[in-house]
Protein backbone atom coordinates (compact mmCIF):
# COMPACT_ATOMS: atom_id res chain seq x y z
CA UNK A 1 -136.80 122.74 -47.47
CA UNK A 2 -140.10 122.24 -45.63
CA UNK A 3 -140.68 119.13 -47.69
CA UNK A 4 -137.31 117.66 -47.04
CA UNK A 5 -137.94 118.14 -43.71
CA UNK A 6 -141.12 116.13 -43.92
CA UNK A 7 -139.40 113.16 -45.73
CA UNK A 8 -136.76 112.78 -42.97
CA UNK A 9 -139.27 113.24 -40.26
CA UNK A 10 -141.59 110.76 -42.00
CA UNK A 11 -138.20 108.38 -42.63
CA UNK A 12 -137.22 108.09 -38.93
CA UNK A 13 -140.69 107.06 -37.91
CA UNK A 14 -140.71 104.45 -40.09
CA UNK A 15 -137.32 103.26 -39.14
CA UNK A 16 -138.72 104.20 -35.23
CA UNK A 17 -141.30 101.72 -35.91
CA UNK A 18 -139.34 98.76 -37.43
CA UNK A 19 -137.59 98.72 -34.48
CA UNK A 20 -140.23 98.67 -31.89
CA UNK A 21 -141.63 95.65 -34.09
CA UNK A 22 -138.37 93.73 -33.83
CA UNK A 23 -137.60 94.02 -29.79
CA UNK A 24 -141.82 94.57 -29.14
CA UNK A 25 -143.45 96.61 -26.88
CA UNK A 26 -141.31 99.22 -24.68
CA UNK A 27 -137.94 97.43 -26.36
CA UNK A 28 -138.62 94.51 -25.21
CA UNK A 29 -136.79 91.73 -27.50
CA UNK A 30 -138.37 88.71 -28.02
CA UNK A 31 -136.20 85.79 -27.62
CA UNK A 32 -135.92 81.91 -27.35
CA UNK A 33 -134.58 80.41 -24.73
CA UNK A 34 -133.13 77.27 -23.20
CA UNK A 35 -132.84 76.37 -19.60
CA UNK A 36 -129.99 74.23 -18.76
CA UNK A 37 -129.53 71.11 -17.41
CA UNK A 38 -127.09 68.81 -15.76
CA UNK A 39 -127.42 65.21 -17.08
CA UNK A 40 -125.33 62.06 -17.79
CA UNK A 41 -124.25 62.56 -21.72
CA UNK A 42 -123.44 59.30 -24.07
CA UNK A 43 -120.14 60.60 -24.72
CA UNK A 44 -119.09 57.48 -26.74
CA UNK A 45 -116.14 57.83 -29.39
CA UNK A 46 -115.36 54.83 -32.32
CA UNK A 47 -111.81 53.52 -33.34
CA UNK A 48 -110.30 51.02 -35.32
CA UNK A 49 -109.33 47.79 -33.97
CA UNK A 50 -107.65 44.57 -34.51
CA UNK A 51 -107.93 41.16 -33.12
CA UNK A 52 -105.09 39.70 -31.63
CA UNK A 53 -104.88 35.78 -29.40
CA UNK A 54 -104.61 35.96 -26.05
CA UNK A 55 -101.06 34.06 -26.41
CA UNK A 56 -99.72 33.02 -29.68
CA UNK A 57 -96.20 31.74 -30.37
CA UNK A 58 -94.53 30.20 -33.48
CA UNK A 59 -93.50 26.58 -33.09
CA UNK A 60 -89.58 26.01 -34.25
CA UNK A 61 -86.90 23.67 -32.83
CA UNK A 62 -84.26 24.54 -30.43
CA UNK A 63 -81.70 22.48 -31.98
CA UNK A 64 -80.81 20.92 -35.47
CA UNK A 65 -82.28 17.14 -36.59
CA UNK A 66 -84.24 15.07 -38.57
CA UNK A 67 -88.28 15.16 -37.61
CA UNK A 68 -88.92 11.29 -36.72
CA UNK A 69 -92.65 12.42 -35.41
CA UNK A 70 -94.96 14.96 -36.04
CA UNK A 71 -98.27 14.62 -32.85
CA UNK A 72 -100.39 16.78 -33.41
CA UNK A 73 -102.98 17.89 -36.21
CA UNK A 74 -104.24 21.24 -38.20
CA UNK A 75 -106.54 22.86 -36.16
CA UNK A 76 -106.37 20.71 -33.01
CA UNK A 77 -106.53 22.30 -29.45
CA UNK A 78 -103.99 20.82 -27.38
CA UNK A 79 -103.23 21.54 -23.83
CA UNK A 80 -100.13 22.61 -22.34
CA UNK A 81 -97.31 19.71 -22.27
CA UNK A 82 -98.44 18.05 -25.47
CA UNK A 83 -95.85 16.33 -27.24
CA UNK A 84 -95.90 18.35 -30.36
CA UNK A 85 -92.99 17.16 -32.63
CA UNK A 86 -89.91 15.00 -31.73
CA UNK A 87 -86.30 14.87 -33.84
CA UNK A 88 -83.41 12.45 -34.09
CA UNK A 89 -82.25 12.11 -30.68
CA UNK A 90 -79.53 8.68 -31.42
CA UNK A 91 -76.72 10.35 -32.00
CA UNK A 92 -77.26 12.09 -28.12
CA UNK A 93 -78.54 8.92 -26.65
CA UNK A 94 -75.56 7.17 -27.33
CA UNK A 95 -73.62 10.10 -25.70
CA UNK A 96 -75.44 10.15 -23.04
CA UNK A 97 -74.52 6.17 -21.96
CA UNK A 98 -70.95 6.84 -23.29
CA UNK A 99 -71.07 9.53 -20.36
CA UNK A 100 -72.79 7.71 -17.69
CA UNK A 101 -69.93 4.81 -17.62
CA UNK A 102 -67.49 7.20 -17.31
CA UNK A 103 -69.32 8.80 -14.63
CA UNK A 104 -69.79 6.10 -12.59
CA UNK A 105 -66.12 5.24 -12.86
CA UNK A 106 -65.33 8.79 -11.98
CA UNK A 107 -67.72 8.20 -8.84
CA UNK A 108 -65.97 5.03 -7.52
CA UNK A 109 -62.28 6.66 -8.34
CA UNK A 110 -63.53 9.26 -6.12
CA UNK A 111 -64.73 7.22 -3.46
CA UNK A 112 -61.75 5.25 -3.20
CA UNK A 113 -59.28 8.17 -3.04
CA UNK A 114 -61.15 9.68 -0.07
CA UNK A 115 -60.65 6.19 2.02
CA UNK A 116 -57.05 6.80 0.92
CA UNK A 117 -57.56 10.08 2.06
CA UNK A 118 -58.70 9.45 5.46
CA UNK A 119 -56.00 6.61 5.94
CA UNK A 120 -53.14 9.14 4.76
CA UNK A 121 -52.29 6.74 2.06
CA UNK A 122 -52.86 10.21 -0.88
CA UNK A 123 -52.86 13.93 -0.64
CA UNK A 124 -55.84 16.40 -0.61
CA UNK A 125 -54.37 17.39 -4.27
CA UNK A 126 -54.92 13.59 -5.81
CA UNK A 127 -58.52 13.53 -3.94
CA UNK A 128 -59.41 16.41 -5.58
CA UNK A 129 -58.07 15.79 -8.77
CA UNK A 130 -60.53 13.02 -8.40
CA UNK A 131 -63.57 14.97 -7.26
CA UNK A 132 -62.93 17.54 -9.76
CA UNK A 133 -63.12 15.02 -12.98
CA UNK A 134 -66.30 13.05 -11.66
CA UNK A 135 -67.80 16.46 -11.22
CA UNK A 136 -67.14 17.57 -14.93
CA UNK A 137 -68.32 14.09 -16.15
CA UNK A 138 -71.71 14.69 -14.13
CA UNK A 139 -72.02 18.49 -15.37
CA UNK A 140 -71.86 17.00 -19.25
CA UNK A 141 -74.08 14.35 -18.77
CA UNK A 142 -76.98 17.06 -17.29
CA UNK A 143 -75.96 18.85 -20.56
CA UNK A 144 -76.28 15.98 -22.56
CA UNK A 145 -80.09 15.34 -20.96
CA UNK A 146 -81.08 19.06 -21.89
CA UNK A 147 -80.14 18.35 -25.71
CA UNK A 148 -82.17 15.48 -25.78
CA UNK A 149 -84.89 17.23 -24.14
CA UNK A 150 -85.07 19.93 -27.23
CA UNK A 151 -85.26 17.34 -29.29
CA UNK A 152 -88.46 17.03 -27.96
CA UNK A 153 -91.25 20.09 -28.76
CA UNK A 154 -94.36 20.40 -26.63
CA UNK A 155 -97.09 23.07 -26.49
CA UNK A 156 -96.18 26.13 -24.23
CA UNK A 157 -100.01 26.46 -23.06
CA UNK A 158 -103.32 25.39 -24.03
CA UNK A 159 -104.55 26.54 -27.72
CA UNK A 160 -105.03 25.78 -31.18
CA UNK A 161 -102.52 24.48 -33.51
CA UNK A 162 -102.04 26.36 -36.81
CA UNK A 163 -101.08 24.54 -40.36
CA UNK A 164 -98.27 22.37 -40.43
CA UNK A 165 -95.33 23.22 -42.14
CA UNK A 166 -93.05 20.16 -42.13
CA UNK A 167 -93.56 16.51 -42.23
CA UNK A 168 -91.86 13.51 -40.96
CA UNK A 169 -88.42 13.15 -41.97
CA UNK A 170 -87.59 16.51 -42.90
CA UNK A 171 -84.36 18.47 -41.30
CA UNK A 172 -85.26 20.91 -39.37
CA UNK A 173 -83.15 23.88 -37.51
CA UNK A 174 -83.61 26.97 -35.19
CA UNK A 175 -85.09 28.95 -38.08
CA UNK A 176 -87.31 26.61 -39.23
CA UNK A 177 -91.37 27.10 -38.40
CA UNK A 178 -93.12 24.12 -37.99
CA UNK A 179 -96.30 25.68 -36.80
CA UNK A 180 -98.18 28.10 -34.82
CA UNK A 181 -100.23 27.89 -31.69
CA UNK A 182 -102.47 30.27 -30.42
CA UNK A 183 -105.04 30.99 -27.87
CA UNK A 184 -108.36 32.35 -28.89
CA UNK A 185 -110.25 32.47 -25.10
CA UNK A 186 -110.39 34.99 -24.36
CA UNK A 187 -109.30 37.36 -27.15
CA UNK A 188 -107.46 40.50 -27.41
CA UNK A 189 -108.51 43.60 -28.98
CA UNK A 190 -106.22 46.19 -29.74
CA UNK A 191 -106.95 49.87 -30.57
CA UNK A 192 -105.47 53.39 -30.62
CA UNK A 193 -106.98 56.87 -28.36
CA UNK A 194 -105.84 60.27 -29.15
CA UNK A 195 -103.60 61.56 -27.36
CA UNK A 196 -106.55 64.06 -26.36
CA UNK A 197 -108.34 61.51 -24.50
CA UNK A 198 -105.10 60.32 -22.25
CA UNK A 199 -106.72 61.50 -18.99
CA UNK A 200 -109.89 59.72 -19.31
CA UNK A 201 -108.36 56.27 -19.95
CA UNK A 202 -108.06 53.84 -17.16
CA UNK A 203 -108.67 49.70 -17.00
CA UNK A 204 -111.80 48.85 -16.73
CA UNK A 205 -113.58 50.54 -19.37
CA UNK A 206 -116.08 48.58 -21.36
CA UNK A 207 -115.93 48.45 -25.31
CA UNK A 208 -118.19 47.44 -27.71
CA UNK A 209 -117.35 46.00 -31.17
CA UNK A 210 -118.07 44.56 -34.24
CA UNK A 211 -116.48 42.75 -36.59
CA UNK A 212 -116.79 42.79 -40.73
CA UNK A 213 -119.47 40.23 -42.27
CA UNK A 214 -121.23 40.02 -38.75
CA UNK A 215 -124.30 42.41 -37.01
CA UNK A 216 -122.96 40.74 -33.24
CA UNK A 217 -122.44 43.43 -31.02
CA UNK A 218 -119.64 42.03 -29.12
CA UNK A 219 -118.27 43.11 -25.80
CA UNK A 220 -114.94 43.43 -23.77
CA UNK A 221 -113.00 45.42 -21.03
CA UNK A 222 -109.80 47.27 -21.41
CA UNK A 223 -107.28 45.68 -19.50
CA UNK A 224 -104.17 47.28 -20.59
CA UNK A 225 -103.08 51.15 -21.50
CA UNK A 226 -99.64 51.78 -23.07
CA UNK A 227 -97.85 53.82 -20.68
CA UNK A 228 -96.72 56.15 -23.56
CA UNK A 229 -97.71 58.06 -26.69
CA UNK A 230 -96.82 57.21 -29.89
CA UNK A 231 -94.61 60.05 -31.63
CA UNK A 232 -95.65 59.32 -35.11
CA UNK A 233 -99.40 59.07 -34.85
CA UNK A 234 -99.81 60.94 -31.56
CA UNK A 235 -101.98 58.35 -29.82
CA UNK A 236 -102.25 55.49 -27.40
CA UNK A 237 -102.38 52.11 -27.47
CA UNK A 238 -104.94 50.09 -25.59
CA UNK A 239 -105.70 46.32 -25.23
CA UNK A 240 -109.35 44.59 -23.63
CA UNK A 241 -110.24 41.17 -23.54
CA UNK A 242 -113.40 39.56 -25.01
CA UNK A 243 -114.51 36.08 -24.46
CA UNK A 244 -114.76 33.82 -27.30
CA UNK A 245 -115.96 30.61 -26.56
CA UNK A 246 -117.21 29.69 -29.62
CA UNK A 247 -114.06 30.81 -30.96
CA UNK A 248 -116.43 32.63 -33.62
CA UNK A 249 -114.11 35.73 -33.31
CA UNK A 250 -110.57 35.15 -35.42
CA UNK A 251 -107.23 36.66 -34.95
CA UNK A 252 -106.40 39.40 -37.06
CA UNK A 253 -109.86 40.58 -38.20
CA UNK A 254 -110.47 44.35 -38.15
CA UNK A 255 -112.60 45.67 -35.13
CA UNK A 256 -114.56 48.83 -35.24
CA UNK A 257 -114.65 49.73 -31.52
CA UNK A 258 -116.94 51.91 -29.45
CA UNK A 259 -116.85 52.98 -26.40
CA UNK A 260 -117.99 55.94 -23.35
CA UNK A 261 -115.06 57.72 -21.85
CA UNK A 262 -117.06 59.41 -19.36
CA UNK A 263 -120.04 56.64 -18.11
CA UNK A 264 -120.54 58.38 -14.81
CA UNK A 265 -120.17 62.03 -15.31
CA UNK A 266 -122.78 64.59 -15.84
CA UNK A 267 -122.44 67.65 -18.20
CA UNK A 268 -124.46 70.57 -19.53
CA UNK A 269 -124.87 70.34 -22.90
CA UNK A 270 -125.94 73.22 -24.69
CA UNK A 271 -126.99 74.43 -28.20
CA UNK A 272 -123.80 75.32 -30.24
CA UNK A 273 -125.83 78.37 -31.67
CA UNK A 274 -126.11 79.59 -27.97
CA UNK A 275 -122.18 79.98 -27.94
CA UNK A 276 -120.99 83.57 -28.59
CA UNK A 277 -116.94 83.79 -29.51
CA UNK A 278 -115.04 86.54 -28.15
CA UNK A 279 -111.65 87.37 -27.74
CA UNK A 280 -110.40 85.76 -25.24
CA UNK A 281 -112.43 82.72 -24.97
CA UNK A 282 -116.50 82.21 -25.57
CA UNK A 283 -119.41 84.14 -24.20
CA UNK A 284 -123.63 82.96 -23.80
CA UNK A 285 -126.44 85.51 -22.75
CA UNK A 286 -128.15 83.95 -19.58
CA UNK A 287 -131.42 85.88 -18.67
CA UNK A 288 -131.34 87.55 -15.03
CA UNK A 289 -134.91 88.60 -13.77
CA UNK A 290 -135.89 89.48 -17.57
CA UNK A 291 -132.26 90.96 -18.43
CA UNK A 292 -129.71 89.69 -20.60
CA UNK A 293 -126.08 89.46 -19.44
CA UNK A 294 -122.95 88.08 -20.89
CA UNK A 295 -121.27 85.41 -19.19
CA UNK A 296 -117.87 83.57 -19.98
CA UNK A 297 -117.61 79.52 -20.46
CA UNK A 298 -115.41 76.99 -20.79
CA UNK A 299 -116.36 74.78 -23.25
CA UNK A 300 -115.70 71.23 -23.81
CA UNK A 301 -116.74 68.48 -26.36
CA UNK A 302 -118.61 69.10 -29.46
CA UNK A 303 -121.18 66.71 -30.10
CA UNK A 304 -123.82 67.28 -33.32
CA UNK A 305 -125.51 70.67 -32.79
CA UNK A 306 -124.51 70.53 -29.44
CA UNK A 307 -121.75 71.76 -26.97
CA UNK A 308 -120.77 70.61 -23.10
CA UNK A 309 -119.88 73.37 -20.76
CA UNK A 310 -117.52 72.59 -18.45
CA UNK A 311 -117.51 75.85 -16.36
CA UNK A 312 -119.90 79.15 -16.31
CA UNK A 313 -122.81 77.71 -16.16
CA UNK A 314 -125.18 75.78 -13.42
CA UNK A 315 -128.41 73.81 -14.01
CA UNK A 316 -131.27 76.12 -14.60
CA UNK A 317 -129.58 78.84 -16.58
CA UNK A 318 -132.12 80.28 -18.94
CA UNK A 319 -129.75 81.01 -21.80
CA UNK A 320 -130.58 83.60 -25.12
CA UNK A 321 -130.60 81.14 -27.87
CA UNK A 322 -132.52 83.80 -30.61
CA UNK A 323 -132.01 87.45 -31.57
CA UNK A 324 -128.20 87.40 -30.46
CA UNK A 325 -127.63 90.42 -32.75
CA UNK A 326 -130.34 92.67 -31.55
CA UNK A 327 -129.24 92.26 -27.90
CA UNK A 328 -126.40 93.76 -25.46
CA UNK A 329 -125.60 93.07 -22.12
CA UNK A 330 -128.64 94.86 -20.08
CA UNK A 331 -130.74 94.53 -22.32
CA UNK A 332 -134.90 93.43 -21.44
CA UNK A 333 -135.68 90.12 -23.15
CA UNK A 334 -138.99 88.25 -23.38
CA UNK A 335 -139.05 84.86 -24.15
CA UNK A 336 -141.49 83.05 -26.58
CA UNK A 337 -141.72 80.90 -29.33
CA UNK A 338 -140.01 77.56 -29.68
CA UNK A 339 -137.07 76.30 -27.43
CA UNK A 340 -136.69 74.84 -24.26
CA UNK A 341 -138.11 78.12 -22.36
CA UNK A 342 -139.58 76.12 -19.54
CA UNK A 343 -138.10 77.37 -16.21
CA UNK A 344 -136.88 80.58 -17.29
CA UNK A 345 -136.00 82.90 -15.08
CA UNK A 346 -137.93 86.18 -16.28
């Protein structure tokens, strides 16, 4: 019994003394520690993008004819008003002078019934008769100048022409593309948030990008936020602008987009390892004249080994980074070693 006795007395002390090593002298723990500080974070996120023209439209006709001129060529940049393509306009021309006699007989029938008019030699009803037909001969002959204007097609604003898809003499209708014209200066790209990020987006906010085969870092501003959220993918459209005056940049090309959601807000950013999960939310120990006490945070983005606090904690918090499993709140901490234990408050 007396040697048991020994063995368990010897036993403690030994475990007495391993833990006097661990937290040092008069349990003391030795601890890391990192003092916080408030700081403007590169908070930038990447997306997929595509290029789109600032205006693009395809080229067809409004009405049905034969193409007796095609003005323009692949490629060219024409500006808005350019005679593009013209059709068969005969058949209407020939209308249109058919109409015009009968107009101006209408007009002088007209004119003569209101002298007879004012001399009482015909009633109001035969003057108006009159008025009536000259006025439906006028109305067809406006319509008959609008379907020889479609005949002619002319660029809706300034940009490039695409291929051509027709030559001269072909028939041509409503559904038939002749070609495309688009604008390339500036250039649109367009690119998709998370939903997440919906309170942080506003016009204004510059991008960066990049395009595939190319190291240019090019830049843009968003100019344009879809004012909803798309069900099936959960996110949000956006659209900036670029200039492209070398028109290096290309419709349709795939973007990979960057950009900083928050450029003018400081954060603390501490080390994930610091953060403590509880119950009900997350914890750190923050060191208060050499003793360690809990405190809840809020925290907020994750960045790589790193986390931003977005309530709890103030610039120059000394916070327990080490040793998290030896400790409890009250208990006396030292710190030493590595870390960012300049500033802490002992």
């Amino acid at each position: 019994m007396v040697l048991m006795a020994a063995i368990m007395v010897a036993g403690c002390s030994t475990r007495g003394t391993k833990d006097k090593e661990r937290q040092g002298h008069g349990g003391v723990v030795a601890v890391e520690v990192f003092v916080t500080k408030s700081a403007k974070v590169d908070f930038s996120l990447g997306f997929a993008g595509t290029l789109k023209a600032n205006e693009e439209t395809e080229i067809r006709s409004e009405s049905s004819g034969r193409v007796v001129s095609v003005a323009f060529n692949e490629g060219q940049v024409v500006k808005k008003g350019t005679l593009l393509l013209k059709t068969d306009d005969r058949e209407l021309q020939a209308q249109l002078r058919q109409n015009k006699v009968l107009t101006d007989q209408a007009r002088r029938e007209m004119d003569r019934r209101k002298e007879l008019l004012g001399s009482k030699g015909i009633s109001q009803e035969e003057y108006d008769a009159a008025q009536v037909k000259y006025e439906s001969l006028a109305a067809a002959q406006d319509l008959i100048s609008v379907q020889i204007a479609k005949t002619e097609i002319s660029a809706a604003f300034t940009g490039t022409v695409g291929l051509r898809l027709v030559s001269e003499g072909a028939y041509v209708s409503s559904s038939t593309l002749i070609t495309t014209l688009q604008q390339v200066d500036p250039i649109k790209i367009e690119f998709s948030v998370p939903e997440q990020y919906s309170g942080y987006l506003k016009q204004g906010i510059p991008i960066e990008f990049t395009v595939e085969g190319s190291d240019r870092v090019f830049r843009g501003e968003v100019y344009a936020i879809d004012p909803r959220i798309e069900e099936a993918t959960r996110t949000i459209r956006l659209r900036a602008r670029c200039s492209n005056t070398d028109g290096y940049l290309l419709p349709g090309a795939f973007a990979r987009v960057k950009f900083n959601l928050l450029t003018d807000k400081e954060s603390i950013m501490i080390p994930a390892g610091a953060i403590i999960p509880v119950l009900n939310g997350q914890q750190v120990f923050v060191i208060e004249n050499g003793i360690a006490q809990t405190r809840d945070v809020t925290i907020g983005r994750r960045m790589a080994g790193e986390v931003e606090v977005t309530d709890g904690l103030k610039s120059g918090d000394s916070l327990v980074l080490t040793g998290l499993l030896q400790i409890k709140p009250g208990s006396r901490v030292k710190p030493q070693g590595a870390g960012n234990k300049q500033g802490a408050k002992e």
